[in-house]
C-alpha atoms as a PDB file:
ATOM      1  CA  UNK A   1      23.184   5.835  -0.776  1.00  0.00           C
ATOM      2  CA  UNK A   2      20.501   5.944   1.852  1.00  0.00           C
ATOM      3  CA  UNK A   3      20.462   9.110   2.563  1.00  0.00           C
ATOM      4  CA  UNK A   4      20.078  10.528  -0.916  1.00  0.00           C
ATOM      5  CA  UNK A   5      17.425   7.955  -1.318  1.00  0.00           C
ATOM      6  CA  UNK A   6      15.793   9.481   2.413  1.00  0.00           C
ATOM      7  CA  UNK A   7      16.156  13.163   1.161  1.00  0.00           C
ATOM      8  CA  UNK A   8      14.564  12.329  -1.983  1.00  0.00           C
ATOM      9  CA  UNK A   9      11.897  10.709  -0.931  1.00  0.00           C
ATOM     10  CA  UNK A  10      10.788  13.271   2.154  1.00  0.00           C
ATOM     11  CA  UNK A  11      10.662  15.651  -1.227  1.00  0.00           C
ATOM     12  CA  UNK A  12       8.184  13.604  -2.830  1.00  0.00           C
ATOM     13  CA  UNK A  13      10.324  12.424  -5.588  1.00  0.00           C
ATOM     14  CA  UNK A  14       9.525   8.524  -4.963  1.00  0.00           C
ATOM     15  CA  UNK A  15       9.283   5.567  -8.294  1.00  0.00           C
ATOM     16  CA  UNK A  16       5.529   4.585  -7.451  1.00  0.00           C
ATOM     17  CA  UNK A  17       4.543   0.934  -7.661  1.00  0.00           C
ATOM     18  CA  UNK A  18       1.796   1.537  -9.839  1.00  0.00           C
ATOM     19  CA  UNK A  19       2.053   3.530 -13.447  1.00  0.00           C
ATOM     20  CA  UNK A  20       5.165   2.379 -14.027  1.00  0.00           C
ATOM     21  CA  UNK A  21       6.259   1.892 -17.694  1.00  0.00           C
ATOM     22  CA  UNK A  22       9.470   0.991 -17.383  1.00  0.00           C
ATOM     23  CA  UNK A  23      11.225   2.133 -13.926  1.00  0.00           C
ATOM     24  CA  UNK A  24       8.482   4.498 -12.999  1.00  0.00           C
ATOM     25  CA  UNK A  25      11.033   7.389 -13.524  1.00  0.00           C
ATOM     26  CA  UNK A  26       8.773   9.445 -15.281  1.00  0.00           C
ATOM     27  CA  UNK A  27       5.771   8.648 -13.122  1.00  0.00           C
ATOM     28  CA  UNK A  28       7.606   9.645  -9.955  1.00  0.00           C
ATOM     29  CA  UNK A  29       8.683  12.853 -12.042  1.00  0.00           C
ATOM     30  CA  UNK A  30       5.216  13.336 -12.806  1.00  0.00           C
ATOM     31  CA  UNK A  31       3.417  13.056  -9.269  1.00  0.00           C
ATOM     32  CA  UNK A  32       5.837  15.234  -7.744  1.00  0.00           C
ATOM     33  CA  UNK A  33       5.382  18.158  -9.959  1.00  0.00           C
ATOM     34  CA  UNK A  34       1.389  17.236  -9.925  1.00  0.00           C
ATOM     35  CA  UNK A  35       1.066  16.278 -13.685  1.00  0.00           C
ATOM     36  CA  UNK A  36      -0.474  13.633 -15.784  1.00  0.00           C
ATOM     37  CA  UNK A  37       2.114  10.427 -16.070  1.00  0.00           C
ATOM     38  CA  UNK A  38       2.052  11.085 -19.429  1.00  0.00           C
ATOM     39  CA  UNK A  39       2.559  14.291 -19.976  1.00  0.00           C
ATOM     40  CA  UNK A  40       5.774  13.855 -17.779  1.00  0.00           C
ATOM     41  CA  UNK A  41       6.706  11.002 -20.095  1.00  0.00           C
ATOM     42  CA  UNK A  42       6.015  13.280 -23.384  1.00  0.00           C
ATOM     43  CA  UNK A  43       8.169  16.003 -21.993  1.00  0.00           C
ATOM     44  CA  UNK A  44      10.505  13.791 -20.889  1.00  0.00           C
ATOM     45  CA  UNK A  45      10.694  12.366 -24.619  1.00  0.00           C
ATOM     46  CA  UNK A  46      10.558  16.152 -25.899  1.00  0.00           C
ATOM     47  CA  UNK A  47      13.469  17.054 -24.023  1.00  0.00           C
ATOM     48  CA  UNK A  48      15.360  14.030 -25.816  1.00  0.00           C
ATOM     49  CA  UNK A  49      14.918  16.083 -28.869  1.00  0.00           C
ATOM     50  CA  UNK A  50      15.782  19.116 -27.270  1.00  0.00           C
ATOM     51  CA  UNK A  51      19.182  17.960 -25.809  1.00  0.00           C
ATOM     52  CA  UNK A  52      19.802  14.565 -28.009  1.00  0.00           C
ATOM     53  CA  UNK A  53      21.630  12.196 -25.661  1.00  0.00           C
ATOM     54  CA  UNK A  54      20.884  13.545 -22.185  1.00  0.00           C
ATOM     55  CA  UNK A  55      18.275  11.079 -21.479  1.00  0.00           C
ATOM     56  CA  UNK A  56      20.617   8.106 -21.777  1.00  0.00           C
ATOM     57  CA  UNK A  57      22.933   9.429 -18.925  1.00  0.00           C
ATOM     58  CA  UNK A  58      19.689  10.866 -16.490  1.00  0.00           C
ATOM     59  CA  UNK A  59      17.184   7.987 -16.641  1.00  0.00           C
ATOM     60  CA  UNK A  60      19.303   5.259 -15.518  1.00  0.00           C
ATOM     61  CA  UNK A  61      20.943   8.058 -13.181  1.00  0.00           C
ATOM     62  CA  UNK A  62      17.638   8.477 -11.821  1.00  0.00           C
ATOM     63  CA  UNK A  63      16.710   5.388 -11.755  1.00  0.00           C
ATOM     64  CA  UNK A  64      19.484   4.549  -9.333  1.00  0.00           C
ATOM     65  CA  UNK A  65      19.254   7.538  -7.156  1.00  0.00           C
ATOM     66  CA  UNK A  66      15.208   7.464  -6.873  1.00  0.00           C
ATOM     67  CA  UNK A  67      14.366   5.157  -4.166  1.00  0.00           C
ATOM     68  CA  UNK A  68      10.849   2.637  -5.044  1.00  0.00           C
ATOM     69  CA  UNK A  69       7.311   3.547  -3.213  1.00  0.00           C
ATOM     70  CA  UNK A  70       7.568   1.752  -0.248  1.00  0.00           C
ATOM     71  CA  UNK A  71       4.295  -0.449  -0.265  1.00  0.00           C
ATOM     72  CA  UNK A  72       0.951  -0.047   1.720  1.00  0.00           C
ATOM     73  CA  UNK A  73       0.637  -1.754   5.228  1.00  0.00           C
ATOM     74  CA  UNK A  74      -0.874  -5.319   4.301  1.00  0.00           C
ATOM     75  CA  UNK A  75      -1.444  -7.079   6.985  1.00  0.00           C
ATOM     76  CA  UNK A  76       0.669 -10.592   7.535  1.00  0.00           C
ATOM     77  CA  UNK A  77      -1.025 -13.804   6.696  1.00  0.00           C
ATOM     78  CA  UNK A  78      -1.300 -15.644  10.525  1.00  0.00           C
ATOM     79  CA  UNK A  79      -1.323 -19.732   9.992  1.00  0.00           C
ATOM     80  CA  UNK A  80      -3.698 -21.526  12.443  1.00  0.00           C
END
């Protein structure tokens, strides 16, 4: 599983931390292909009309197989 999660995310398709509505699928979707988080999530929804059902079996697929945004560098508390 850690490789498909390396190849996808050297190709950019990453779930970002931030935007998220629900797994950041669409997001992630949507910053790769350099569009508006919402107009990936509209087209995502379109599609559902499209091809009724297909979204139940790719989301969660997606979901699964999209690895999460690794977070910024933040620096580690030090106790004195």
């Amino acid at each position: 599983m850690n490789a498909v999660h390396d190849t996808l995310a050297r190709q950019g398709l990453v779930r970002p931390l931030n935007g998220r509505m629900l797994a950041g699928v669409c997001a992630g979707l949507s910053r790769r292909f350099g569009l508006d988080p919402w107009i990936g999530r509209l087209l995502f929804v379109l599609i559902l009309f499209v091809i009724p059902g297909s979204q139940i079996l790719v989301y969660p697929l997606l979901w699964i197989l999209m690895p999460a945004e690794k977070p910024a560098f933040s620096p580690t508390p030090t106790t004195f």
